[in-house]
Protein backbone atom coordinates (compact mmCIF):
# COMPACT_ATOMS: atom_id res chain seq x y z
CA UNK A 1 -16.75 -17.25 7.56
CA UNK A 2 -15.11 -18.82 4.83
CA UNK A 3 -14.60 -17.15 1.28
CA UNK A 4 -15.23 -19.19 -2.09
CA UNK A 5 -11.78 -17.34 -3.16
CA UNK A 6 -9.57 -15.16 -1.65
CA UNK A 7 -9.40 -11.25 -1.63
CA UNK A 8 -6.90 -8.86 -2.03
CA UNK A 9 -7.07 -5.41 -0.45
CA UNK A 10 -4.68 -2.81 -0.73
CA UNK A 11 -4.22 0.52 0.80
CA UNK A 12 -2.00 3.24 -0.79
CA UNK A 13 -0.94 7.00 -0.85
CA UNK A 14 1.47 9.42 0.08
CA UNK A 15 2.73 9.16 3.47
CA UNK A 16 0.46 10.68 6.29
CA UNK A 17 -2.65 9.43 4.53
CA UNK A 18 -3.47 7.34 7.37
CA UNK A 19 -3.29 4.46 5.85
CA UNK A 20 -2.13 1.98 8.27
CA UNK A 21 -4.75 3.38 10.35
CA UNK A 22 -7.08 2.07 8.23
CA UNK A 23 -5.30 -0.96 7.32
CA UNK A 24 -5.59 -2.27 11.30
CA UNK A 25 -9.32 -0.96 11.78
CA UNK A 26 -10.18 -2.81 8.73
CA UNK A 27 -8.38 -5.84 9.61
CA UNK A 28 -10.66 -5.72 13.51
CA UNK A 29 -13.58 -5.21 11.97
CA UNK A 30 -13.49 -8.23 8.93
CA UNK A 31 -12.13 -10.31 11.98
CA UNK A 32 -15.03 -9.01 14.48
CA UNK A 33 -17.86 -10.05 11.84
CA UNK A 34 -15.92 -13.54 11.72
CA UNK A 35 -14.18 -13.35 8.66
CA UNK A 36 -10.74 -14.96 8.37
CA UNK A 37 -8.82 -11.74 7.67
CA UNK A 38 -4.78 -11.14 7.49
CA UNK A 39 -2.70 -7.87 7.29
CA UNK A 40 0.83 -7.17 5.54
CA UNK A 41 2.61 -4.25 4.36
CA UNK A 42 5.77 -3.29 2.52
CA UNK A 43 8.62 -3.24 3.25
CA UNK A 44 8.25 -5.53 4.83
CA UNK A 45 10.11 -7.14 8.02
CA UNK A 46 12.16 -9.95 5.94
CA UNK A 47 15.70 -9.23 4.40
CA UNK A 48 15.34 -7.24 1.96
CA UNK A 49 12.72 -4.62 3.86
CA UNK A 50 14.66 -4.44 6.14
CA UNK A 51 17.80 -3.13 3.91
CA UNK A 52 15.20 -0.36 2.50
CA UNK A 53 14.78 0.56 5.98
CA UNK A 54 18.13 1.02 6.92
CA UNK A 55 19.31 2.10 3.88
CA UNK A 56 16.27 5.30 3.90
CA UNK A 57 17.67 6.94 7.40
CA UNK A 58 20.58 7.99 4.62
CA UNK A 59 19.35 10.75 1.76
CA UNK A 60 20.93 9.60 -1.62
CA UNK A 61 22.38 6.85 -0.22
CA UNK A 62 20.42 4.65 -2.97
CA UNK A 63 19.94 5.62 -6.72
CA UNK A 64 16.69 5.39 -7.87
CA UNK A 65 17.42 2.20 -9.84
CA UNK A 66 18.84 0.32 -6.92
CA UNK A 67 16.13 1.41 -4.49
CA UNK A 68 13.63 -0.38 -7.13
CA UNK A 69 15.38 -3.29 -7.22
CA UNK A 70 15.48 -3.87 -3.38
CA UNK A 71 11.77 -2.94 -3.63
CA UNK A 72 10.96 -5.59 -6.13
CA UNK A 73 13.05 -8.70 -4.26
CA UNK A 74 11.04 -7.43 -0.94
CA UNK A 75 7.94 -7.80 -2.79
CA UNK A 76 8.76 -11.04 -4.81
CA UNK A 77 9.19 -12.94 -0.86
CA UNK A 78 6.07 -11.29 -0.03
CA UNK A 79 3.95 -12.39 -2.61
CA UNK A 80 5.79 -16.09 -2.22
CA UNK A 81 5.79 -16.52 1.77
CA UNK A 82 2.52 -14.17 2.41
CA UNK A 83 0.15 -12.78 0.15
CA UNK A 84 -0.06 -16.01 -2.07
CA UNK A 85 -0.82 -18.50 0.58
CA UNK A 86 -3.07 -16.57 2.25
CA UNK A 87 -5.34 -16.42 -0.80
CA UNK A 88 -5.11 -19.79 -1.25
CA UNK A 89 -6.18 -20.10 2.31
CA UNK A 90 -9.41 -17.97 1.34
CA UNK A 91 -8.39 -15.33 3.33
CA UNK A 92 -9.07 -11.64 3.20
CA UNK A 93 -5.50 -10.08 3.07
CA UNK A 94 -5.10 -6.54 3.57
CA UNK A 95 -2.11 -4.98 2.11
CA UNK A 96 -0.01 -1.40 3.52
CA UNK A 97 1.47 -0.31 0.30
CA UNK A 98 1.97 -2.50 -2.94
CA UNK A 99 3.70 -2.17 -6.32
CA UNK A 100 1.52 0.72 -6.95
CA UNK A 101 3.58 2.58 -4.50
CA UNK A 102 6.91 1.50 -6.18
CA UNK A 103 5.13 2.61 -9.24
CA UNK A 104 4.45 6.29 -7.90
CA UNK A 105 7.39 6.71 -5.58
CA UNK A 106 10.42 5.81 -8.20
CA UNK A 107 8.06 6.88 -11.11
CA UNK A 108 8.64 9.90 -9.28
CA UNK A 109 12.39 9.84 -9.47
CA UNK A 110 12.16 9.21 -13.21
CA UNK A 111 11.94 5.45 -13.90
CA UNK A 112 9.17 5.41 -16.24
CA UNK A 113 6.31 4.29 -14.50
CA UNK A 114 4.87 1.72 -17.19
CA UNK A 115 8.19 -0.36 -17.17
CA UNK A 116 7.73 -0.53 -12.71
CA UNK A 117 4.64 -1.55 -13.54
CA UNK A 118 5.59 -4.23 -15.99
CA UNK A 119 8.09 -5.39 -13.75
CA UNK A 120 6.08 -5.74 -11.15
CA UNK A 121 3.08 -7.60 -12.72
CA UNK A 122 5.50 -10.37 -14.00
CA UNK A 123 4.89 -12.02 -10.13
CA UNK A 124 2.64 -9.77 -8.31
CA UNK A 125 -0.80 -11.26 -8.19
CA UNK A 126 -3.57 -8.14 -9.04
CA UNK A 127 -5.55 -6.83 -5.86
CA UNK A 128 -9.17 -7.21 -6.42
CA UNK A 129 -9.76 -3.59 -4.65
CA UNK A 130 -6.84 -0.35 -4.37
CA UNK A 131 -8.26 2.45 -2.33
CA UNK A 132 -5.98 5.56 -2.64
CA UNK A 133 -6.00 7.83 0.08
CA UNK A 134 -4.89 11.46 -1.12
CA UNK A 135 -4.29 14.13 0.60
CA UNK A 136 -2.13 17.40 0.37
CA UNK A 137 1.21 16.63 0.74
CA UNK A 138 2.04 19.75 3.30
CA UNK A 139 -0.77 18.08 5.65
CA UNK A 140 0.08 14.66 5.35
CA UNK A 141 3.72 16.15 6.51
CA UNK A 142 2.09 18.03 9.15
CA UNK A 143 0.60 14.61 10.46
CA UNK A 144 4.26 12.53 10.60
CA UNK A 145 6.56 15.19 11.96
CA UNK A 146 5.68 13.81 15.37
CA UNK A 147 7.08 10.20 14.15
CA UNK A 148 10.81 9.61 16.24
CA UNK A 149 11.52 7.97 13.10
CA UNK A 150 12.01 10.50 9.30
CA UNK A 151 12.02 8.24 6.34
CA UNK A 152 14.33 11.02 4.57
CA UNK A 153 14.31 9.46 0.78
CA UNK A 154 9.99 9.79 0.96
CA UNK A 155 9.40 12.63 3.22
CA UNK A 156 10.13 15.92 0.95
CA UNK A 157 7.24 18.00 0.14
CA UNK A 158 7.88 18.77 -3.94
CA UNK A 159 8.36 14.48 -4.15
CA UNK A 160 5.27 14.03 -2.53
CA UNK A 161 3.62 16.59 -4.94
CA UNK A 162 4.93 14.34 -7.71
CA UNK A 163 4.16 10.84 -6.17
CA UNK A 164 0.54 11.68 -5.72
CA UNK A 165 0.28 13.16 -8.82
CA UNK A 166 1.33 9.51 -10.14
CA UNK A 167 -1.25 8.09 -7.52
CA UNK A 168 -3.99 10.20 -9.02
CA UNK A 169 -3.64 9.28 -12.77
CA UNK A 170 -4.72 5.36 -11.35
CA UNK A 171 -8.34 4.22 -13.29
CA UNK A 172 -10.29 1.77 -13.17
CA UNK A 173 -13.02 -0.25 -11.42
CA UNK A 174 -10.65 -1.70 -8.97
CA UNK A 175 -9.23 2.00 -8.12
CA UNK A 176 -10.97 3.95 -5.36
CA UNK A 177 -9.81 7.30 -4.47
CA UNK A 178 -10.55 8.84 -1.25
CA UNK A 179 -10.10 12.27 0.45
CA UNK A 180 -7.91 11.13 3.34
CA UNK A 181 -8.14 14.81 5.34
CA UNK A 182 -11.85 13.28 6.26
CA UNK A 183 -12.33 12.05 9.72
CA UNK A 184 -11.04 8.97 10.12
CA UNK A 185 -14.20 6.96 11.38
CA UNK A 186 -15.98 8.07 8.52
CA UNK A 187 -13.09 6.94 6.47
CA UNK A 188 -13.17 3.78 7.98
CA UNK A 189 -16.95 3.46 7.52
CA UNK A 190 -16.60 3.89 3.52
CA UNK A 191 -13.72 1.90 3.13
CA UNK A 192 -15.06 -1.14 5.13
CA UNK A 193 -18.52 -1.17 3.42
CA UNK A 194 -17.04 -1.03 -0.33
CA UNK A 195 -14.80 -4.44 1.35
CA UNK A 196 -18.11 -5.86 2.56
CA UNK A 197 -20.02 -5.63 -0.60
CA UNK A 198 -16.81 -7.29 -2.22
CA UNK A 199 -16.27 -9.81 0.40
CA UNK A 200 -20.07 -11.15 0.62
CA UNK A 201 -19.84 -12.11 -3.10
CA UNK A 202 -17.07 -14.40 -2.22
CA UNK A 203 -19.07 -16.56 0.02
């Protein structure tokens, strides 16, 4: 089915929310009801994700300030190879992590959070829905040990505390917060009828 417009749909919170879960069962479930649907996240697999990567397996190997900056050219070829076109191609584009991340996550390291944001919004286009997936940070911990791979600049339990304490203060009619320690089908189940209701507007 083809949208008027295209939508923007971004998932965010701490790590071990589950949101990449969600991210993929959204994505086969918009495609399954025959909408033309497309997934990203950040960082992202291009040049400059993958120097955040590599450069995150090192604690303190980045200063706040320079971690930001890699963030922001990641995102500017995002939004200029991906996320733009896609909308223009009517699509439904589902998002893992945006600038509101950047926004909590070096907010959190002291970089006031209204100048990310700022920043950001000079070439990011605006999602049309955010749903924030909080959870305590201790669990979402619990859930990621298990990973092979430790993002060691994110994956401290008194930053966490702080970054969804950032992800909380988010308002607004595009903002949805969620409790992400619910099961996960019937956190799939909200999230993709609040999309639906969106999407159908659009056609």
């Amino acid at each position: 089915m083809r949208l008027k417009k295209g939508v923007l749909i971004v998932l965010e919170g701490i790590d071990g929310t589950g949101k990449s879960t969600q991210a993929r069962r959204l994505l086969r479930k918009l495609r399954a009801l025959g909408y033309e649907a497309v997934s990203f996240r950040e960082p992202t697999r291009g040049k400059w994700g993958r120097a955040i990567k590599r450069m995150a397996k090192t604690a303190g190997s980045l200063t706040p300030q320079e971690e930001l900056e890699l963030f922001v050219k990641d995102r500017r070829e995002n939004v200029r190879k991906n996320i733009r076109p896609a909308l223009s191609g009517e699509k439904v584009v589902i998002l893992d992590r945006y600038y509101f991340s950047t926004i909590a996550y070096q907010g959190a390291k002291g970089i006031d959070p209204s100048y990310i944001k700022r920043l950001n919004e000079r070439f990011a286009v605006k999602p049309d829905l955010v749903f924030i997936l909080d959870i305590q940070p201790g669990r979402g911990l619990g859930r990621i040990r298990s990973r092979k791979r430790k993002d060691l600049l994110f994956e401290r339990e008194r930053y966490l505390a702080r970054v969804r304490k950032i992800f909380g203060g988010f308002r607004g009619r595009k903002f949805i917060h969620l409790d992400a320690a619910r099961p996960k089908e019937e956190l799939a189940g909200e999230i993709t009828a609040r999309v639906l209701r969106l999407v159908r507007k659009n056609l």
